[in-house]
PDB file of N, CA and C in Angstrom:
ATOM      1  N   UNK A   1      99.334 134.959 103.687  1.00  0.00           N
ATOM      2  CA  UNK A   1      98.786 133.639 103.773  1.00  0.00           C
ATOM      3  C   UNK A   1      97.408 133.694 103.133  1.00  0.00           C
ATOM      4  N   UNK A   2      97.095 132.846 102.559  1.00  0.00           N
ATOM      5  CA  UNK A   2      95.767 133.164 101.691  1.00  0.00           C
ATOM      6  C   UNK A   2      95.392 131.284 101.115  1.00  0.00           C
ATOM      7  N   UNK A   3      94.213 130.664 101.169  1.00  0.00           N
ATOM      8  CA  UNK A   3      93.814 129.841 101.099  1.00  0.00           C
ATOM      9  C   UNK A   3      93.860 129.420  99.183  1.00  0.00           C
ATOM     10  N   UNK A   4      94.552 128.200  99.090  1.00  0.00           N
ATOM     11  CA  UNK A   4      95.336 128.694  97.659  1.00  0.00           C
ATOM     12  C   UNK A   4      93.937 127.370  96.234  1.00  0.00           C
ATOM     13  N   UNK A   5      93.396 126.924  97.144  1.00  0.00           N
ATOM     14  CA  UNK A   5      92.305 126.184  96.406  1.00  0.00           C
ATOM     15  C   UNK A   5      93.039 124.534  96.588  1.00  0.00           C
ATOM     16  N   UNK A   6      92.509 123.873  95.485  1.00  0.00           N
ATOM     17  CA  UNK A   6      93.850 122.270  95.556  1.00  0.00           C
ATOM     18  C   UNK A   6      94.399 122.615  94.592  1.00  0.00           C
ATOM     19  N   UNK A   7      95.980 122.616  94.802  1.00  0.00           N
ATOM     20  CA  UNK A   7      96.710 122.940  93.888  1.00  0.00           C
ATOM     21  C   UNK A   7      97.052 122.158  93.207  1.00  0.00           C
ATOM     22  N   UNK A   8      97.456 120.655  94.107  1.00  0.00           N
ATOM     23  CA  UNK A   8      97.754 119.539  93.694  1.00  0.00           C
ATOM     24  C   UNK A   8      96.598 118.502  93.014  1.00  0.00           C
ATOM     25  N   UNK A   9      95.409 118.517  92.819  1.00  0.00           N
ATOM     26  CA  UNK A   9      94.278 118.145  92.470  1.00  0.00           C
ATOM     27  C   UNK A   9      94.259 116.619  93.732  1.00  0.00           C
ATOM     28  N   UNK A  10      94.091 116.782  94.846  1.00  0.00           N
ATOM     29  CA  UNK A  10      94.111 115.631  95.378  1.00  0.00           C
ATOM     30  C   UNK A  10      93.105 115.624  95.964  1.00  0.00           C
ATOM     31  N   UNK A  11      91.817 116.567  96.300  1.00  0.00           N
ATOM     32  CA  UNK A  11      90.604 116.280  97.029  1.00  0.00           C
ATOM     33  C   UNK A  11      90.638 117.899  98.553  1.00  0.00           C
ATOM     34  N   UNK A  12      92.015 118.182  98.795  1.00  0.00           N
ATOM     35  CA  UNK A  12      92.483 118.633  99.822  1.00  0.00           C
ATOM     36  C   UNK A  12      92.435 120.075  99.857  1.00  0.00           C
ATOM     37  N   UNK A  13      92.317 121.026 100.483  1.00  0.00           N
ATOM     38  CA  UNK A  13      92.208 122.306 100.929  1.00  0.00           C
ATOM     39  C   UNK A  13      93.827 122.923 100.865  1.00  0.00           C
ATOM     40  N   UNK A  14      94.505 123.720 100.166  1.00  0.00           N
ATOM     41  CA  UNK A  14      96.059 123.815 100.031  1.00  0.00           C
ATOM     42  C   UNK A  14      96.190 125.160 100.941  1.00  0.00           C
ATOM     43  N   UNK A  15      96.719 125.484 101.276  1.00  0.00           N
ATOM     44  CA  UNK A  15      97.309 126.714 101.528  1.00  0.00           C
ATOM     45  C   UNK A  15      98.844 127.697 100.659  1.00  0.00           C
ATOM     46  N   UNK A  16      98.674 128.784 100.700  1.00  0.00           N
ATOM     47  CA  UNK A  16      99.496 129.712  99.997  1.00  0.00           C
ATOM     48  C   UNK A  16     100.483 130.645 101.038  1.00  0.00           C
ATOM     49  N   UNK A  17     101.771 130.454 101.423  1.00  0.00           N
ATOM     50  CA  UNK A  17     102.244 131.624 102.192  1.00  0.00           C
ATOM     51  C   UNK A  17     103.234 132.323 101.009  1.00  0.00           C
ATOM     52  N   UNK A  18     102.844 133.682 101.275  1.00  0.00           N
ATOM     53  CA  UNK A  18     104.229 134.485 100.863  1.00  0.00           C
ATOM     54  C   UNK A  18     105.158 135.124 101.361  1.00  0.00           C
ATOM     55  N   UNK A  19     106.316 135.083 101.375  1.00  0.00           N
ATOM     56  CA  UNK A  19     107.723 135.367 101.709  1.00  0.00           C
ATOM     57  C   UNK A  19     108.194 136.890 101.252  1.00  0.00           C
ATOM     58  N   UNK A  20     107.500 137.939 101.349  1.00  0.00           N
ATOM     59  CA  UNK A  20     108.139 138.867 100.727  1.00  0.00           C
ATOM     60  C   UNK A  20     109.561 139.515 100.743  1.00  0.00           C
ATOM     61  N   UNK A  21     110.064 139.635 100.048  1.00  0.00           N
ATOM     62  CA  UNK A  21     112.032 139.849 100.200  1.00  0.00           C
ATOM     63  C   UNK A  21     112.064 138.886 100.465  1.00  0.00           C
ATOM     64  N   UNK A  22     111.942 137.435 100.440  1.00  0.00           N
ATOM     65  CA  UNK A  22     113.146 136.079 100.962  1.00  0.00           C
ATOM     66  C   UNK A  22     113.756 136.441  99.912  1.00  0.00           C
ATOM     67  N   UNK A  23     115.600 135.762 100.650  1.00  0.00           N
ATOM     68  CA  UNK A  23     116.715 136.130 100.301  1.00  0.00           C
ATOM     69  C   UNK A  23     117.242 134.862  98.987  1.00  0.00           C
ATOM     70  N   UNK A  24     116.176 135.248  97.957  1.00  0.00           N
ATOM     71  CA  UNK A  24     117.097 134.591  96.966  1.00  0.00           C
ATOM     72  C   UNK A  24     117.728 134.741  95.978  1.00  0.00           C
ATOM     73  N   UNK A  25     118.620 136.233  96.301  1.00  0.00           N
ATOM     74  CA  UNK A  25     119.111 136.513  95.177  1.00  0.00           C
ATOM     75  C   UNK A  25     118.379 137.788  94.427  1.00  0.00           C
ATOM     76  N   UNK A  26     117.282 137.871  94.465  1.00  0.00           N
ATOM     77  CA  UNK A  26     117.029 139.382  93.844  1.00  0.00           C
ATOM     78  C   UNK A  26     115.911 139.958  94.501  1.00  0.00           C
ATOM     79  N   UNK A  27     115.440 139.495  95.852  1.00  0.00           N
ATOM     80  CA  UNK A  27     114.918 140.186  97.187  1.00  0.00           C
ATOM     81  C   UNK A  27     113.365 140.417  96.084  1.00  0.00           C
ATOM     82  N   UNK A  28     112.872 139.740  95.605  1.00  0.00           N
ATOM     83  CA  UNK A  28     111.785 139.296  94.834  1.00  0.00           C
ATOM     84  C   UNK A  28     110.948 138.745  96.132  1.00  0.00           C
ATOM     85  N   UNK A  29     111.167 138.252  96.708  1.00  0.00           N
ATOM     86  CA  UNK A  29     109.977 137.238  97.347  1.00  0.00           C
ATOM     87  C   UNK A  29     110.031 135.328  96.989  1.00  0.00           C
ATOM     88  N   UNK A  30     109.000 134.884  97.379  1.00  0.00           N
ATOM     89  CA  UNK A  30     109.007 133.973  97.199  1.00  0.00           C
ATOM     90  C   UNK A  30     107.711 133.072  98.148  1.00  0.00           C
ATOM     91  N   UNK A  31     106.767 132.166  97.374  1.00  0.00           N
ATOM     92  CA  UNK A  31     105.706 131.473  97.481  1.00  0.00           C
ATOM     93  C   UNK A  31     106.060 130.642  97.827  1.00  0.00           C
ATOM     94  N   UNK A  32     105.495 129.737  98.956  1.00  0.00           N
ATOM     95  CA  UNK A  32     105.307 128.434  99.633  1.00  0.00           C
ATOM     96  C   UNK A  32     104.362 127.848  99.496  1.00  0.00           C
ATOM     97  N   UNK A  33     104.009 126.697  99.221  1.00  0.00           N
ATOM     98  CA  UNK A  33     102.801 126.719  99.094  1.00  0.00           C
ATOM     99  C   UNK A  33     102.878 125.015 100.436  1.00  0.00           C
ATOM    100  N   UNK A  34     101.363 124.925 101.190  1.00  0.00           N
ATOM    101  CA  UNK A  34     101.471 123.807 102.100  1.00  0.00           C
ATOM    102  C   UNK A  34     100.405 123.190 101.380  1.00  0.00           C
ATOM    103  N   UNK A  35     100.479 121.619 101.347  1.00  0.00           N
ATOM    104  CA  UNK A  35      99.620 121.004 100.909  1.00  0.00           C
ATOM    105  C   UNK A  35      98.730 119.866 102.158  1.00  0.00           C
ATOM    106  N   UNK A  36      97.147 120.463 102.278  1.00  0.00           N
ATOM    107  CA  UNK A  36      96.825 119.933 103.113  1.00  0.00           C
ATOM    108  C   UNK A  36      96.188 118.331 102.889  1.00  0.00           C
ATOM    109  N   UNK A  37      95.561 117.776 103.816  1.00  0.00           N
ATOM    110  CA  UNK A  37      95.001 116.190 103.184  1.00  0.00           C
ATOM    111  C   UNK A  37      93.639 116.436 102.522  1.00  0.00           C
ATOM    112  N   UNK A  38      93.680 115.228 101.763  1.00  0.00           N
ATOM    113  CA  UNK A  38      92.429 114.714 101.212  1.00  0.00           C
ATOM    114  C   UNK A  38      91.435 114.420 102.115  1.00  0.00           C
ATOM    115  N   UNK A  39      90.057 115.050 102.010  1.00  0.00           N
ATOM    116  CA  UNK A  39      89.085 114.677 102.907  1.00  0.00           C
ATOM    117  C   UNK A  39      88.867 113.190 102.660  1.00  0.00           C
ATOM    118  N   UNK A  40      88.591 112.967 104.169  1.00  0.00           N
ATOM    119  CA  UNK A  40      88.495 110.612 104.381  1.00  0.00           C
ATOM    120  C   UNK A  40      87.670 110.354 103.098  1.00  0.00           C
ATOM    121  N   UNK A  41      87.346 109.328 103.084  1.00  0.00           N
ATOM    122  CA  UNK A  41      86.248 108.438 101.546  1.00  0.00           C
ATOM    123  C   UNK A  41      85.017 108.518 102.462  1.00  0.00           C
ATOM    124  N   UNK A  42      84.068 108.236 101.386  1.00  0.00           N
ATOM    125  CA  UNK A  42      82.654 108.619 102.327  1.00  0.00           C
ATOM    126  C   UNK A  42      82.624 106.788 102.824  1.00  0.00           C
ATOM    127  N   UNK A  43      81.620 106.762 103.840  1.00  0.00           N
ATOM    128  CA  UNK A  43      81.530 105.472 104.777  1.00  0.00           C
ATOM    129  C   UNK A  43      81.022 104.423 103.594  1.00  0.00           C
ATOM    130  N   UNK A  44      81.298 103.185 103.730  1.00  0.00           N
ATOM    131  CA  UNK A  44      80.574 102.452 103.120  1.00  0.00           C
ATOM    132  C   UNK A  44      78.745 102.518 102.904  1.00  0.00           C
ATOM    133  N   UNK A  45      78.132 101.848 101.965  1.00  0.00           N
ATOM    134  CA  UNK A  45      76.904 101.697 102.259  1.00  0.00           C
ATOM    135  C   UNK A  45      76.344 100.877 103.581  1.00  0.00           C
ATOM    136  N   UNK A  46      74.898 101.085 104.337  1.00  0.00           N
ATOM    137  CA  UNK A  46      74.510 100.415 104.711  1.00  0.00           C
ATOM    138  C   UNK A  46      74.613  99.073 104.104  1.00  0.00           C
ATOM    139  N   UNK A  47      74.786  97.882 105.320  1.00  0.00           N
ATOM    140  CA  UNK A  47      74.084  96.259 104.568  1.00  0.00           C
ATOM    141  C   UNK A  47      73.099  96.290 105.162  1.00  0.00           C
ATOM    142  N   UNK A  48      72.453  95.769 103.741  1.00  0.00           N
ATOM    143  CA  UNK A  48      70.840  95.181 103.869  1.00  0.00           C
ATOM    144  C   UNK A  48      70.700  94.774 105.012  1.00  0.00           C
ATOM    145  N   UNK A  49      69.973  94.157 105.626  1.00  0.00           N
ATOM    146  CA  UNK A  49      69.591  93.259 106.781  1.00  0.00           C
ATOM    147  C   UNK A  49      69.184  92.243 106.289  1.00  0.00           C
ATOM    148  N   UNK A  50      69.579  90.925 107.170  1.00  0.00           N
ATOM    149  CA  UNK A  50      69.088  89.243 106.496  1.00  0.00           C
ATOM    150  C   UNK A  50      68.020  89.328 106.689  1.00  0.00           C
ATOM    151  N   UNK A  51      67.292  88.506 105.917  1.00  0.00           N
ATOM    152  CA  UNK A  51      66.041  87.996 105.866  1.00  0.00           C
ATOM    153  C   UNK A  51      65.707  86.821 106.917  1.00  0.00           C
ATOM    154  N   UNK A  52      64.907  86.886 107.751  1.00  0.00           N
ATOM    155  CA  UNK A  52      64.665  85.571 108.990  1.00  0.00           C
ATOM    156  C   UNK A  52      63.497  84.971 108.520  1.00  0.00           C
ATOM    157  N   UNK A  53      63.417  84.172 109.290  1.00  0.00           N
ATOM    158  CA  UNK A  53      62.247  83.663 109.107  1.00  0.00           C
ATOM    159  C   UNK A  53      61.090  83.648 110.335  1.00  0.00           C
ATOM    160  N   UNK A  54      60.000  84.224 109.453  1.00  0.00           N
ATOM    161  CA  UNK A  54      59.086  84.633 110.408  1.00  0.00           C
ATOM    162  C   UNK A  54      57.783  83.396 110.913  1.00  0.00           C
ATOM    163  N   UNK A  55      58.093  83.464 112.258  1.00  0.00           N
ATOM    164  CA  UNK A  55      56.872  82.582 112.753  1.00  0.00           C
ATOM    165  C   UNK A  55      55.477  83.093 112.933  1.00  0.00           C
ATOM    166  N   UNK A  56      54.490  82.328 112.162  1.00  0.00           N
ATOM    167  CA  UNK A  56      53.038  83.316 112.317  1.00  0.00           C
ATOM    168  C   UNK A  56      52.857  82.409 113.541  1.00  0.00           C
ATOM    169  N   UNK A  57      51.982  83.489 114.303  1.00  0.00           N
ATOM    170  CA  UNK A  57      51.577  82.499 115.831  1.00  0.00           C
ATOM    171  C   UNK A  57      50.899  81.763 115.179  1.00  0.00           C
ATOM    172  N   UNK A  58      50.116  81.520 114.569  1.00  0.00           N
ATOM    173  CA  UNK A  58      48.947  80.078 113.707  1.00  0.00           C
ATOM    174  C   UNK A  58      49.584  78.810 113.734  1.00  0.00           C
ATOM    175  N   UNK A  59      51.216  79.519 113.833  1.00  0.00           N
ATOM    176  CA  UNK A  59      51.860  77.829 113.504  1.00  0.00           C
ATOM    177  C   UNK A  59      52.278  77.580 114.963  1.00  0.00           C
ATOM    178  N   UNK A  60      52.509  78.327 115.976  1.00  0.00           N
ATOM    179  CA  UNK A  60      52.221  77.595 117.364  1.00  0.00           C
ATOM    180  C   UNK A  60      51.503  76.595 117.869  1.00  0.00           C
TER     181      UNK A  60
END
């Protein structure tokens, strides 16, 4: 088992298992490979904050 890079180019961490002797015929072996997920999208930006309107005490 060995950490196989993205194999699939999708953003994601893959993994690699090997099968040594699986039975397919010429006891060669044989690679699996698991494909893990794409890390989430980063969060949106902050929103600005509205603009209010400010009361100077003068206008009290």
């Amino acid at each position: 088992m060995s950490a196989a890079g993205d194999v699939n180019s999708d953003g994601g961490a893959d993994l690699l298992i090997g099968a040594f002797g699986a039975p397919d015929g010429s006891f060669s072996g044989a690679s699996y490979v698991v494909f893990g997920e794409p890390p989430p999208p980063p969060p949106p930006p902050p929103t600005p904050p509205t603009p209010t309107r400010c009361v100077s005490p003068l206008q009290l």
